[in-house]
PDB file of N, CA and C in Angstrom:
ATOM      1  N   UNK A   1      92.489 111.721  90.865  1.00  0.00           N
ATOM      2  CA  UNK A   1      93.006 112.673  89.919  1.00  0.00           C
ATOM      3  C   UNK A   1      94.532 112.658  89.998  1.00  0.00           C
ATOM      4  N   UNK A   2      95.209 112.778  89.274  1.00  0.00           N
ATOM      5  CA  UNK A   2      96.661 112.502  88.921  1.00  0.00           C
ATOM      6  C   UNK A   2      97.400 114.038  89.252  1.00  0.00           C
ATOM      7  N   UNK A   3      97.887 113.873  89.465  1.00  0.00           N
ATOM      8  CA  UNK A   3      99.147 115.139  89.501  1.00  0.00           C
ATOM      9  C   UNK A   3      99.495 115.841  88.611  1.00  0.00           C
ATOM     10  N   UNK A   4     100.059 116.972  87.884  1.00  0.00           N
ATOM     11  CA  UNK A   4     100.305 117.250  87.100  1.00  0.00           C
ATOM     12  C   UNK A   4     102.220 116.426  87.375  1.00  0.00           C
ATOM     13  N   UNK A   5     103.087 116.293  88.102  1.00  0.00           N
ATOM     14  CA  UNK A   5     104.438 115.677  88.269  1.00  0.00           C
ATOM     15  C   UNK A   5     103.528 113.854  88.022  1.00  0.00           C
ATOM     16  N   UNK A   6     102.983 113.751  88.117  1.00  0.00           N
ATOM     17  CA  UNK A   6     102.701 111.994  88.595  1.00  0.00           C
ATOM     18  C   UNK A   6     102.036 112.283  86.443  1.00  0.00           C
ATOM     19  N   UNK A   7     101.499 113.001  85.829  1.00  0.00           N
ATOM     20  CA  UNK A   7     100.776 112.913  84.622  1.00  0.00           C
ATOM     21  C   UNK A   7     101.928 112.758  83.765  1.00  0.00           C
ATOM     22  N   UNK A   8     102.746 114.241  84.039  1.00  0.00           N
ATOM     23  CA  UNK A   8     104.447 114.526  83.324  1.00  0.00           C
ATOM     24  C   UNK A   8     105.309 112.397  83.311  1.00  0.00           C
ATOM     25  N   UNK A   9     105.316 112.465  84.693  1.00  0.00           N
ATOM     26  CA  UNK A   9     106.098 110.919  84.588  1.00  0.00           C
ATOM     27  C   UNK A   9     105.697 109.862  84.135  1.00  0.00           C
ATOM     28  N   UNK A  10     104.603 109.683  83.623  1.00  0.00           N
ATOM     29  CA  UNK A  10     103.509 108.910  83.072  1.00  0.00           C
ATOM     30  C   UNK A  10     103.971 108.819  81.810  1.00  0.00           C
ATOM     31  N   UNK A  11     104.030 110.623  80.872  1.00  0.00           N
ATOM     32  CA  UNK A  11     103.961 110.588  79.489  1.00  0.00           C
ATOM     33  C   UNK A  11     105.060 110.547  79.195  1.00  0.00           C
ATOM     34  N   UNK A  12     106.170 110.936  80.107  1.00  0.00           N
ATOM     35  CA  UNK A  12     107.529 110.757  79.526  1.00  0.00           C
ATOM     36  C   UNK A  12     107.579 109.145  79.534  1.00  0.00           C
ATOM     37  N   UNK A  13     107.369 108.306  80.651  1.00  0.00           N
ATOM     38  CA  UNK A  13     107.850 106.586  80.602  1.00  0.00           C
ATOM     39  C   UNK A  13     106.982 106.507  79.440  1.00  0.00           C
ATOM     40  N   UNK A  14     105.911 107.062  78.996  1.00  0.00           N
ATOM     41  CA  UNK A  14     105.418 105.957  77.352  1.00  0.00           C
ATOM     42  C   UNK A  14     106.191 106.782  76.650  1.00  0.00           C
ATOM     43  N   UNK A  15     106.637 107.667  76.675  1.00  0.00           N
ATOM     44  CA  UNK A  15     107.610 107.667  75.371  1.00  0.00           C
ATOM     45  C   UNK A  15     108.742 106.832  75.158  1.00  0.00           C
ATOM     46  N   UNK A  16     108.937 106.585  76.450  1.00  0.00           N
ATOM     47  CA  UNK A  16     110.302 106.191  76.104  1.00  0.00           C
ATOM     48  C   UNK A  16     110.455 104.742  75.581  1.00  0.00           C
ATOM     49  N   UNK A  17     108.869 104.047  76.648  1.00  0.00           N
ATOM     50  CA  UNK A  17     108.471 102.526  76.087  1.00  0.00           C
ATOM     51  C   UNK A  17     107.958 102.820  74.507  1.00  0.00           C
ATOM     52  N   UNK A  18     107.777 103.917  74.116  1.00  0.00           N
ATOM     53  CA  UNK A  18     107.053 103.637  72.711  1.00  0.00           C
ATOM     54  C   UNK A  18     108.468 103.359  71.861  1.00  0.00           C
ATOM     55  N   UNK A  19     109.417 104.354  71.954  1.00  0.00           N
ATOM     56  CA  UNK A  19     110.666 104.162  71.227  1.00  0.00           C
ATOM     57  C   UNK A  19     111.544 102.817  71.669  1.00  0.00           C
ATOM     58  N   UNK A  20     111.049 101.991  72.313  1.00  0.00           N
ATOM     59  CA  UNK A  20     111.873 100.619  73.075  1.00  0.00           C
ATOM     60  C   UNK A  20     111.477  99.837  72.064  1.00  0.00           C
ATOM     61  N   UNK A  21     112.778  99.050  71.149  1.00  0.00           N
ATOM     62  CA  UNK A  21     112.419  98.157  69.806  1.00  0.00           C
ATOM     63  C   UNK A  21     112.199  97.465  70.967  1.00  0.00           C
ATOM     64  N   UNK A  22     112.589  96.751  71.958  1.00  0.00           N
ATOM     65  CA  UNK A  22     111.182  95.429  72.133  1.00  0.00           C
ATOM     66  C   UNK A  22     110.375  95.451  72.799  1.00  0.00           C
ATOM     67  N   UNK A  23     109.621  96.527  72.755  1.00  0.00           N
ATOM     68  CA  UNK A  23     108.004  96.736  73.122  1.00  0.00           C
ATOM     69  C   UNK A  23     107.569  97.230  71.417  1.00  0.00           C
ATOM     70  N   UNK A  24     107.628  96.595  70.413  1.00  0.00           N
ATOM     71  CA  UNK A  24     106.953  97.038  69.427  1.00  0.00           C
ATOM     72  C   UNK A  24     106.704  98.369  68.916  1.00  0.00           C
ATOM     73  N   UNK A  25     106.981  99.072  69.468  1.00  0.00           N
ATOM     74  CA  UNK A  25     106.769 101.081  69.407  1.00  0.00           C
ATOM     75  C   UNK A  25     105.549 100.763  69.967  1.00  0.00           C
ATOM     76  N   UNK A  26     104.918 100.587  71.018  1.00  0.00           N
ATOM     77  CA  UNK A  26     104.049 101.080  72.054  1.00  0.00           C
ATOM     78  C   UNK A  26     104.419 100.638  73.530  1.00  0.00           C
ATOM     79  N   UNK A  27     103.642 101.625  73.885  1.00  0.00           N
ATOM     80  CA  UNK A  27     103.893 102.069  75.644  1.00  0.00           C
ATOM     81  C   UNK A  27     102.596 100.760  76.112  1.00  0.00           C
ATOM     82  N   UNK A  28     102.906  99.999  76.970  1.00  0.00           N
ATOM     83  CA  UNK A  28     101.916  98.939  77.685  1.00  0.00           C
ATOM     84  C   UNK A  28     100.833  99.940  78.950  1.00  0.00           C
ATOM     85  N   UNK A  29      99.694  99.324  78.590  1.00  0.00           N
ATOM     86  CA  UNK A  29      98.407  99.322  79.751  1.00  0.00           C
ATOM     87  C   UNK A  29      99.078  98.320  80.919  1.00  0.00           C
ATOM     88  N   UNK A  30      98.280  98.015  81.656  1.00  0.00           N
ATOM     89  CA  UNK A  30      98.607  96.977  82.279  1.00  0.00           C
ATOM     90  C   UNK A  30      98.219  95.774  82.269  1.00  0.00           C
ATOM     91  N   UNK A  31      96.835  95.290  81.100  1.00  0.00           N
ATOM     92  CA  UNK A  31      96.634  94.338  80.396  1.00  0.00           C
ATOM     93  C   UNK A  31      97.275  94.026  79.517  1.00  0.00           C
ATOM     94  N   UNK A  32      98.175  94.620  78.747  1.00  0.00           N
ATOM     95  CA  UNK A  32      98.983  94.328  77.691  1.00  0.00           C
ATOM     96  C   UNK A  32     100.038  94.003  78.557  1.00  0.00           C
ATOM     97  N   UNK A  33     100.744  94.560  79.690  1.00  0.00           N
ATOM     98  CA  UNK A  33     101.578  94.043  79.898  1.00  0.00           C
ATOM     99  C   UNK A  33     101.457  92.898  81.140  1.00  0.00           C
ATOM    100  N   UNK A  34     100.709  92.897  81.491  1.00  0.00           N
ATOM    101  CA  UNK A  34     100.588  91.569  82.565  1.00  0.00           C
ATOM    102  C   UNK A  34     100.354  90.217  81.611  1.00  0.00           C
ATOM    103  N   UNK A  35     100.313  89.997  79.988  1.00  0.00           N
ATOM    104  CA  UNK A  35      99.930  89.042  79.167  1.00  0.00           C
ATOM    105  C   UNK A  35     101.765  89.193  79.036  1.00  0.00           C
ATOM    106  N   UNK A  36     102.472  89.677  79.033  1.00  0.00           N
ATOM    107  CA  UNK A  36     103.959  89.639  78.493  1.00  0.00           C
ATOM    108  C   UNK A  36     104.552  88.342  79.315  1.00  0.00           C
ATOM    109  N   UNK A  37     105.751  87.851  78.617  1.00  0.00           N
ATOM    110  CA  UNK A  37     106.389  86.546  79.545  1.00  0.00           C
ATOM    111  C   UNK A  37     106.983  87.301  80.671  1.00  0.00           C
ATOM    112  N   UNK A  38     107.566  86.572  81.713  1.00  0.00           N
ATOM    113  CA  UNK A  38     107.744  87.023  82.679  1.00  0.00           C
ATOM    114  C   UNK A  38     108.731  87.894  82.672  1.00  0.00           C
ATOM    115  N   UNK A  39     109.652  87.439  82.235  1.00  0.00           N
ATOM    116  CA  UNK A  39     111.360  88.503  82.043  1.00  0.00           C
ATOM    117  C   UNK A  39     110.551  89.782  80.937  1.00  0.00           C
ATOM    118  N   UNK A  40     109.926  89.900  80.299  1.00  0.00           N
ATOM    119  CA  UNK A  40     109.522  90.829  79.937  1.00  0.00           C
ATOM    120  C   UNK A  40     109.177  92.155  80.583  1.00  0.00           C
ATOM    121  N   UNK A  41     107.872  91.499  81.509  1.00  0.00           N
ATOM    122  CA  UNK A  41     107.051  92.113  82.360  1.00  0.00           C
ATOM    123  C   UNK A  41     108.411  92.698  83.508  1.00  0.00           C
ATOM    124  N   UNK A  42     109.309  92.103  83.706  1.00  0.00           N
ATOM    125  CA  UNK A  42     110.541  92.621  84.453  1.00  0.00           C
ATOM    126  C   UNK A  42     110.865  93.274  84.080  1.00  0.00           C
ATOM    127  N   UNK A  43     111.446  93.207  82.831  1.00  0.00           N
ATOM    128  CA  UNK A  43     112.212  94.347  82.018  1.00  0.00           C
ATOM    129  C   UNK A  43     111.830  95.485  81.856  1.00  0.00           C
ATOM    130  N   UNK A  44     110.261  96.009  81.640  1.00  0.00           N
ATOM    131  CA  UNK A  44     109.697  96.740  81.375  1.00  0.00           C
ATOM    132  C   UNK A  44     109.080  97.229  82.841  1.00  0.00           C
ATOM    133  N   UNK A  45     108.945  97.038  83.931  1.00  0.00           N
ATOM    134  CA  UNK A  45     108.966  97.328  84.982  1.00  0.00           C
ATOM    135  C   UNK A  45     110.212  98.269  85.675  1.00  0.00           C
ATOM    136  N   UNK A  46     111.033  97.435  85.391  1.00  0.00           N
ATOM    137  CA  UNK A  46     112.022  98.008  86.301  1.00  0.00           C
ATOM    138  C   UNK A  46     112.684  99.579  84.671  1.00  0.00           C
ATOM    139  N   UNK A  47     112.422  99.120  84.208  1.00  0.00           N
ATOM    140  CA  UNK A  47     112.392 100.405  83.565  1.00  0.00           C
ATOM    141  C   UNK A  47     111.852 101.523  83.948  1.00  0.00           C
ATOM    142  N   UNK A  48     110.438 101.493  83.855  1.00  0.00           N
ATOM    143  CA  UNK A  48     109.207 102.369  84.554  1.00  0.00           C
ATOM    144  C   UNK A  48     109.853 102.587  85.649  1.00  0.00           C
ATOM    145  N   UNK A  49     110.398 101.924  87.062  1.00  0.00           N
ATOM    146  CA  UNK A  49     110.919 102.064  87.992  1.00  0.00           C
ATOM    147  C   UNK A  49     112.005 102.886  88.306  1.00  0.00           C
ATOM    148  N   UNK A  50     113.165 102.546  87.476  1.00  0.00           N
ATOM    149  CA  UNK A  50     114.509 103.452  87.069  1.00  0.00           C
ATOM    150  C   UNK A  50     114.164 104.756  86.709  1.00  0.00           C
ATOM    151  N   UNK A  51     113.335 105.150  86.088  1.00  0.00           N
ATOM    152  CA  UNK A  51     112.919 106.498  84.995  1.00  0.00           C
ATOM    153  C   UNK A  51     112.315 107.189  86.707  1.00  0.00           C
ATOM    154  N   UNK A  52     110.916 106.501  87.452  1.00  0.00           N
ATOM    155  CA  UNK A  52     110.703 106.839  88.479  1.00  0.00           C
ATOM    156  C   UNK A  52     111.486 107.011  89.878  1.00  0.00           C
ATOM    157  N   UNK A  53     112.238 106.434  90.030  1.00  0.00           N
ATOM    158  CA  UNK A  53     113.630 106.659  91.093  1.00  0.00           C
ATOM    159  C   UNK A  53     114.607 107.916  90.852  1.00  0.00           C
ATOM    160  N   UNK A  54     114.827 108.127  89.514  1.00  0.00           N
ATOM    161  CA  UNK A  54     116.230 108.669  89.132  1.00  0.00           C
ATOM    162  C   UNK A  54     115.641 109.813  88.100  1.00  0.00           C
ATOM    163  N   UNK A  55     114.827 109.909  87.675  1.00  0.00           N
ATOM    164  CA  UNK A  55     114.584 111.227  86.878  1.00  0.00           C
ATOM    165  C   UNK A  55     113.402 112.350  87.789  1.00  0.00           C
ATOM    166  N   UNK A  56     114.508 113.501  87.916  1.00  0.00           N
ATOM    167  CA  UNK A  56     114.021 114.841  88.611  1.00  0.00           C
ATOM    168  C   UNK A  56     113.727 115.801  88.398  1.00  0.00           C
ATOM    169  N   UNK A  57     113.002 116.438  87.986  1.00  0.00           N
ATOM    170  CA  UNK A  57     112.941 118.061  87.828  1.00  0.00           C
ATOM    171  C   UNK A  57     112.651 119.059  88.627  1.00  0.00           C
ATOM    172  N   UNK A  58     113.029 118.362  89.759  1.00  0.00           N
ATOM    173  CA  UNK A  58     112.453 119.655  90.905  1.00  0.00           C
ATOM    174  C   UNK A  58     112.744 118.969  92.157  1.00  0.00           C
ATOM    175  N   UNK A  59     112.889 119.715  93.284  1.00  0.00           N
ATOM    176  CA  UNK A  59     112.933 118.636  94.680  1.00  0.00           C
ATOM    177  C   UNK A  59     111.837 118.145  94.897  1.00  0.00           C
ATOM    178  N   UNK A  60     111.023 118.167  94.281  1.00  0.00           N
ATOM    179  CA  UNK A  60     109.587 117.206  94.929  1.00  0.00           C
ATOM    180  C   UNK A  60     110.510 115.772  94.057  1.00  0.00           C
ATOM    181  N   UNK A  61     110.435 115.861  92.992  1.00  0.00           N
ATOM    182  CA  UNK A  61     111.332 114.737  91.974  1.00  0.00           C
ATOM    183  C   UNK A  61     111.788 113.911  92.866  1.00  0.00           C
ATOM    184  N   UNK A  62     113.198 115.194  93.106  1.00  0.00           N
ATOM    185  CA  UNK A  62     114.505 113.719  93.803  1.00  0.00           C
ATOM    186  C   UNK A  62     113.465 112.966  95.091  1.00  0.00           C
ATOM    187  N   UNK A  63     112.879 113.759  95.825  1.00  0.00           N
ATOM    188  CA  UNK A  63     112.343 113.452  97.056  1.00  0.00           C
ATOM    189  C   UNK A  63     111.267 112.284  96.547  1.00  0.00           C
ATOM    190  N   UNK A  64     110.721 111.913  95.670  1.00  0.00           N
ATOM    191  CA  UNK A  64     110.028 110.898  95.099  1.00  0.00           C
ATOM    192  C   UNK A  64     111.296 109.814  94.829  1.00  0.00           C
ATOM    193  N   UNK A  65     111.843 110.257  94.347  1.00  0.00           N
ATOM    194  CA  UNK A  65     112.994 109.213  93.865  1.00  0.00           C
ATOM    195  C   UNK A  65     113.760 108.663  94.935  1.00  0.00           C
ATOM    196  N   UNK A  66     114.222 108.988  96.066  1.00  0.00           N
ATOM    197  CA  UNK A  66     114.580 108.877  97.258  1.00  0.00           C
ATOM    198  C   UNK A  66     113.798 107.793  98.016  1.00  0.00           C
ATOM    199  N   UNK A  67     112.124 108.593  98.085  1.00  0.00           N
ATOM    200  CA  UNK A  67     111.492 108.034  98.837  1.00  0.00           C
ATOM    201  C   UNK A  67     111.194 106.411  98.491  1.00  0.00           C
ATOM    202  N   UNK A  68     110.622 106.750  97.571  1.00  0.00           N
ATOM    203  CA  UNK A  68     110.812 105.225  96.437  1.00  0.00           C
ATOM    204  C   UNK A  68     111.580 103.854  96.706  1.00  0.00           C
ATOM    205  N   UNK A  69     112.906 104.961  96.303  1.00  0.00           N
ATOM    206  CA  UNK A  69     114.090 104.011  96.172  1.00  0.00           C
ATOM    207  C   UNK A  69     114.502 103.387  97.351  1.00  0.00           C
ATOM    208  N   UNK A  70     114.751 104.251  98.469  1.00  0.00           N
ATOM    209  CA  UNK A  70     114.570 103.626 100.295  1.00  0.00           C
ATOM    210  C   UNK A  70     113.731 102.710 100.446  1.00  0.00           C
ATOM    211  N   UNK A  71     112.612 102.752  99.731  1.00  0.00           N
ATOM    212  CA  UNK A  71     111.567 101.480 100.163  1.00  0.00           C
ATOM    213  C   UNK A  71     111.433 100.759  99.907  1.00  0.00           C
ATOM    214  N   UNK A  72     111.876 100.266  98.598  1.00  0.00           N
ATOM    215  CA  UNK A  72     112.087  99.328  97.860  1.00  0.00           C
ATOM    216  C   UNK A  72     113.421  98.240  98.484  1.00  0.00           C
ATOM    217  N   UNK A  73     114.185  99.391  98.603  1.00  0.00           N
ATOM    218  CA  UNK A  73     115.509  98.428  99.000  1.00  0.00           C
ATOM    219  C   UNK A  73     115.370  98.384 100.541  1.00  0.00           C
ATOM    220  N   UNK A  74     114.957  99.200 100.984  1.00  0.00           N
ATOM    221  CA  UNK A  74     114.497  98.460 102.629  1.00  0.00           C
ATOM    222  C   UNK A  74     114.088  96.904 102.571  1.00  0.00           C
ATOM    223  N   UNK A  75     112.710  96.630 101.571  1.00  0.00           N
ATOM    224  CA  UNK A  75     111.902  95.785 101.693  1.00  0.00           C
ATOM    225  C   UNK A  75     112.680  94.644 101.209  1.00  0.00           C
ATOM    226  N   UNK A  76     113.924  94.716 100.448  1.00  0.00           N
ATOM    227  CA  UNK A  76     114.269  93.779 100.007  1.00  0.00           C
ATOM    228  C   UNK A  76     114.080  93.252  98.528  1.00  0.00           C
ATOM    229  N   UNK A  77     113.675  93.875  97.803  1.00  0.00           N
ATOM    230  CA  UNK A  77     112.720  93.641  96.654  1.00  0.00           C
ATOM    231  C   UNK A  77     113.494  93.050  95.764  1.00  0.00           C
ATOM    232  N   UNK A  78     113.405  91.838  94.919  1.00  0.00           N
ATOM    233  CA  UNK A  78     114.547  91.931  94.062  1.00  0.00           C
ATOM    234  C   UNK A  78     113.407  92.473  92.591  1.00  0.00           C
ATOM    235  N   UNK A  79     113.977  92.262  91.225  1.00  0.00           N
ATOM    236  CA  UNK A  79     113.181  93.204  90.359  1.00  0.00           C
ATOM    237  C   UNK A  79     112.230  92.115  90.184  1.00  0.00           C
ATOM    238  N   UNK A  80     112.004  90.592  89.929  1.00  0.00           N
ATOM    239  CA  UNK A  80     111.291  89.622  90.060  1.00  0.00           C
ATOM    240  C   UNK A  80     110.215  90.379  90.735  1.00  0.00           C
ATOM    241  N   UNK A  81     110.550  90.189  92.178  1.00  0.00           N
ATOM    242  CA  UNK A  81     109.163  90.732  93.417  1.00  0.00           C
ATOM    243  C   UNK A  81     108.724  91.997  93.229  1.00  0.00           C
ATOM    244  N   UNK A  82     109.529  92.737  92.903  1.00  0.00           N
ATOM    245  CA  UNK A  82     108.501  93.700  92.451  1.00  0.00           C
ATOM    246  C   UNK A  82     107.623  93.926  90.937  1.00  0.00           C
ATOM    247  N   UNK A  83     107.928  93.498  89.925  1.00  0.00           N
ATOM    248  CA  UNK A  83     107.806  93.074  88.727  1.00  0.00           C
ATOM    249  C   UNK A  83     106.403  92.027  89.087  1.00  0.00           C
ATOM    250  N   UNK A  84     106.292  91.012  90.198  1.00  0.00           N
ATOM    251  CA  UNK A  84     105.024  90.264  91.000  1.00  0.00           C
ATOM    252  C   UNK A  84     103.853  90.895  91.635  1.00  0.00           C
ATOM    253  N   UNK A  85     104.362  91.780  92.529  1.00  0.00           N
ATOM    254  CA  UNK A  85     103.812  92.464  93.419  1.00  0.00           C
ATOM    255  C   UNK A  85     103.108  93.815  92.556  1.00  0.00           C
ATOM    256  N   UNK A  86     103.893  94.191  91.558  1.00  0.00           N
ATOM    257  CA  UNK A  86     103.027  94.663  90.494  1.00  0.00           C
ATOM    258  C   UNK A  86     101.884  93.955  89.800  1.00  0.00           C
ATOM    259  N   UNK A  87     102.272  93.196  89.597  1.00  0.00           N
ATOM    260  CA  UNK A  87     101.107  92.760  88.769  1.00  0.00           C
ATOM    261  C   UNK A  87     100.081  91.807  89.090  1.00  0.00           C
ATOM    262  N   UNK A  88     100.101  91.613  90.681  1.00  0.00           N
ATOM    263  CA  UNK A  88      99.426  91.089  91.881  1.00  0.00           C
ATOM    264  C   UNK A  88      98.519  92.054  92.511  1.00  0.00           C
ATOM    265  N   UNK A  89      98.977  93.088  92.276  1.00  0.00           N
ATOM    266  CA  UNK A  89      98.454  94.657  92.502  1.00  0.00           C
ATOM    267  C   UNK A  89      96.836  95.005  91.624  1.00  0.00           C
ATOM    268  N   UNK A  90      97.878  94.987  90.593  1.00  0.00           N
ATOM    269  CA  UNK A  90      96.772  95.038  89.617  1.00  0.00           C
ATOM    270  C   UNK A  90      95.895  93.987  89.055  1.00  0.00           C
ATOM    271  N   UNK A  91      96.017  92.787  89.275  1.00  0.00           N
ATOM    272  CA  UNK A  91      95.778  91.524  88.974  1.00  0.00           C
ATOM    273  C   UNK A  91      94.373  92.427  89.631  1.00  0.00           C
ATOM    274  N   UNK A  92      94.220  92.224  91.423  1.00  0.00           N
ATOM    275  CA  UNK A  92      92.929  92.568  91.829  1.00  0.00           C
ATOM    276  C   UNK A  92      92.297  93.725  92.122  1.00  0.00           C
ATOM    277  N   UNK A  93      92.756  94.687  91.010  1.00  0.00           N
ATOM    278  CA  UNK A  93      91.977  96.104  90.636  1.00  0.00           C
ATOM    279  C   UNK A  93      91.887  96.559  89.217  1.00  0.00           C
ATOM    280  N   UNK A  94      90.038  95.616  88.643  1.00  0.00           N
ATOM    281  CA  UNK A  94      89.817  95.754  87.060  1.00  0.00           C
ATOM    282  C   UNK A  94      90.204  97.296  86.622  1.00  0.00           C
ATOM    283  N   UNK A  95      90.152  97.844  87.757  1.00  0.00           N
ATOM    284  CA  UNK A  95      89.770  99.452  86.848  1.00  0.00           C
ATOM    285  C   UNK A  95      90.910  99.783  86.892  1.00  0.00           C
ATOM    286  N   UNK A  96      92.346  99.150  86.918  1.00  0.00           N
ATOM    287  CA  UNK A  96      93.437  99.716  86.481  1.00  0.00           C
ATOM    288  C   UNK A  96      93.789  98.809  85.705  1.00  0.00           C
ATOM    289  N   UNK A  97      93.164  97.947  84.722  1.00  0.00           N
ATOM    290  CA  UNK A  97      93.947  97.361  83.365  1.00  0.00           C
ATOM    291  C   UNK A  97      93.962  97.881  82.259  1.00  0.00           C
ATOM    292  N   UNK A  98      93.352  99.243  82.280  1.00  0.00           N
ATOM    293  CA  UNK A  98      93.476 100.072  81.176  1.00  0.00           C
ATOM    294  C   UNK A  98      94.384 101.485  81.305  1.00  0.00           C
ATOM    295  N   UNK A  99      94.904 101.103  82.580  1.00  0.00           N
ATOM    296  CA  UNK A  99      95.839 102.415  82.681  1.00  0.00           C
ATOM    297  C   UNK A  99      97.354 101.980  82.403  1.00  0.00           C
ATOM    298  N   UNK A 100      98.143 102.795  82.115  1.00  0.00           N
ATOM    299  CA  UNK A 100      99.611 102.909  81.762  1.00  0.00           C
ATOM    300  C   UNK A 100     100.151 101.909  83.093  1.00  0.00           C
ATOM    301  N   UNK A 101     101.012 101.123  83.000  1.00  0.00           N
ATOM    302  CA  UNK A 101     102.116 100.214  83.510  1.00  0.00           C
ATOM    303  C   UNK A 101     102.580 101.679  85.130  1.00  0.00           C
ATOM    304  N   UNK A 102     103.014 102.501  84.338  1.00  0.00           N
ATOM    305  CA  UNK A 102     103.507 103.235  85.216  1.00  0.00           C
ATOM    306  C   UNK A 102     102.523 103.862  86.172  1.00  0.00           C
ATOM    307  N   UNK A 103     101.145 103.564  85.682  1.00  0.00           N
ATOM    308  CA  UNK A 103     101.057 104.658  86.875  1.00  0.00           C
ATOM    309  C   UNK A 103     100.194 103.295  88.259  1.00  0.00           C
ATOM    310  N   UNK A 104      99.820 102.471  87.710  1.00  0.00           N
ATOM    311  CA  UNK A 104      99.845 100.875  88.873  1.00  0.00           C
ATOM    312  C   UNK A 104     100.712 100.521  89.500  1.00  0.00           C
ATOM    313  N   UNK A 105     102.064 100.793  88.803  1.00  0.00           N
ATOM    314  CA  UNK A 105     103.460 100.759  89.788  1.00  0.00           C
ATOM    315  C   UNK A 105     103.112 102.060  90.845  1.00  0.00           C
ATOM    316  N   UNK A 106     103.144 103.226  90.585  1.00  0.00           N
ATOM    317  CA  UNK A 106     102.883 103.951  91.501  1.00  0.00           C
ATOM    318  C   UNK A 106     101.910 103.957  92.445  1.00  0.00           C
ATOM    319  N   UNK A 107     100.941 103.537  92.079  1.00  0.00           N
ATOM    320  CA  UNK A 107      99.797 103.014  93.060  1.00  0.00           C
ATOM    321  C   UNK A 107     100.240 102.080  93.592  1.00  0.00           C
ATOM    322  N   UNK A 108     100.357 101.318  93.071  1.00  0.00           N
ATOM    323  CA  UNK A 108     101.475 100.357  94.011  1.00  0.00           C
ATOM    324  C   UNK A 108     102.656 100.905  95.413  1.00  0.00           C
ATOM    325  N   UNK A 109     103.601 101.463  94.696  1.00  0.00           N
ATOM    326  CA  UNK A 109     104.244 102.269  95.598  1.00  0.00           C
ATOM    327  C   UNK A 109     103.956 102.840  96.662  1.00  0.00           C
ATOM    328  N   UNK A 110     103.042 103.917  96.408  1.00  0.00           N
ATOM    329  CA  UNK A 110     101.823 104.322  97.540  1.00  0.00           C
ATOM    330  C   UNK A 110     101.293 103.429  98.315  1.00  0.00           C
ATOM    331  N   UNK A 111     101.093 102.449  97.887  1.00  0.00           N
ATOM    332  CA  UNK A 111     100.631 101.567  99.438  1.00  0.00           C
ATOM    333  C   UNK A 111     101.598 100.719 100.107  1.00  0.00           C
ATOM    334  N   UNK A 112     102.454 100.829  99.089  1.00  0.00           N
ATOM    335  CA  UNK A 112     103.639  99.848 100.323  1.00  0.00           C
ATOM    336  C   UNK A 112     104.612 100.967 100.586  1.00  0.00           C
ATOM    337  N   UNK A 113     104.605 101.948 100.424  1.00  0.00           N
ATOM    338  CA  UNK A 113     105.972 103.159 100.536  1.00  0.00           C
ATOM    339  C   UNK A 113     105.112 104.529 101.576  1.00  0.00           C
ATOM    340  N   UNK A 114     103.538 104.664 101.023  1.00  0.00           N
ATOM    341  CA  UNK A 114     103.325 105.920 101.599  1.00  0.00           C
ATOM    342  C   UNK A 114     103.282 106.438 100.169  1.00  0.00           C
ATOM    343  N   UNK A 115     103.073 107.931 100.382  1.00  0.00           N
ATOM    344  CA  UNK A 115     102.958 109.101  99.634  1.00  0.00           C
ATOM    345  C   UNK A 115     104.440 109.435 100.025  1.00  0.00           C
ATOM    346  N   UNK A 116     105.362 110.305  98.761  1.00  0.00           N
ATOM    347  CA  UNK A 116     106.634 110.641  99.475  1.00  0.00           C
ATOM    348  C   UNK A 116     106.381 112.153 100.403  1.00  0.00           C
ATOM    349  N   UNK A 117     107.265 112.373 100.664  1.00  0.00           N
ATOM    350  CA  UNK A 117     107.490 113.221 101.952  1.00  0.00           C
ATOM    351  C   UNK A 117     107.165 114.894 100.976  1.00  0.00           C
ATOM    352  N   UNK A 118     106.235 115.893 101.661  1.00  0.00           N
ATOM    353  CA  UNK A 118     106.117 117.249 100.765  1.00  0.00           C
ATOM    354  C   UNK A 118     107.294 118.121 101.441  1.00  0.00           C
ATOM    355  N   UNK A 119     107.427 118.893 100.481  1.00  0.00           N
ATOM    356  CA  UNK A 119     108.506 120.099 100.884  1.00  0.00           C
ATOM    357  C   UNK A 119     108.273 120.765 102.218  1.00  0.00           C
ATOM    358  N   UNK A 120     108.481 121.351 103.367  1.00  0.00           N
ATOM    359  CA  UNK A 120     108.370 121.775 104.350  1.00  0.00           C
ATOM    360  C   UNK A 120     109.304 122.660 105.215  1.00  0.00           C
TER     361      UNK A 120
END
């Protein structure tokens, strides 16, 4: 079950992919977008990514965005490898090729980052 913060970040990134002239005015599944050329599938990743790092509405937010962002650049990631590792992710889990781009990145995240840290 999704979050109501993890549902919110979901519907805002398809809006914003729906209004992106080169995604056609729609927001990608992750079958639609794992068929994209590769610099595509980048582009539109690290988008989803940026929006998820850097957009907050609350300290749980930044603290997602933080947590995220530390792990990523710990690991070294360039947007290629993660833009891979996404879609390597999902490559071997059918039951997420019908979900939003963004929220397989986050599942994603979650297993190489953890859950971020709760208020305390």
């Amino acid at each position: 079950m999704l979050s109501k913060q993890l549902a919110a970040l979901i519907v805002l990134a398809a809006g914003i992919a729906i209004n992106s002239p080169s995604y056609s005015n729609t927001y990608l599944d992750y079958s639609e977008w794992q068929n994209r050329t590769e610099e595509a599938r980048v582009n539109y990743i690290m988008g989803m990514y940026d929006l998820l790092v850097t957009l907050a509405d609350s300290d749980a937010g930044v603290r997602r965005g933080r947590h995220y962002g530390a792990c990523v650049s710990k690991a070294k990631m360039s947007n290629r490898d993660l833009a891979e590792n996404v879609r390597l992710f999902g490559a071997s889990r059918p039951e997420l090729h019908s979900q939003p781009v963004t929220a397989v990145l986050i599942q994603y995240l979650i297993g190489l980052c953890g859950k971020p840290p709760s208020a305390n």
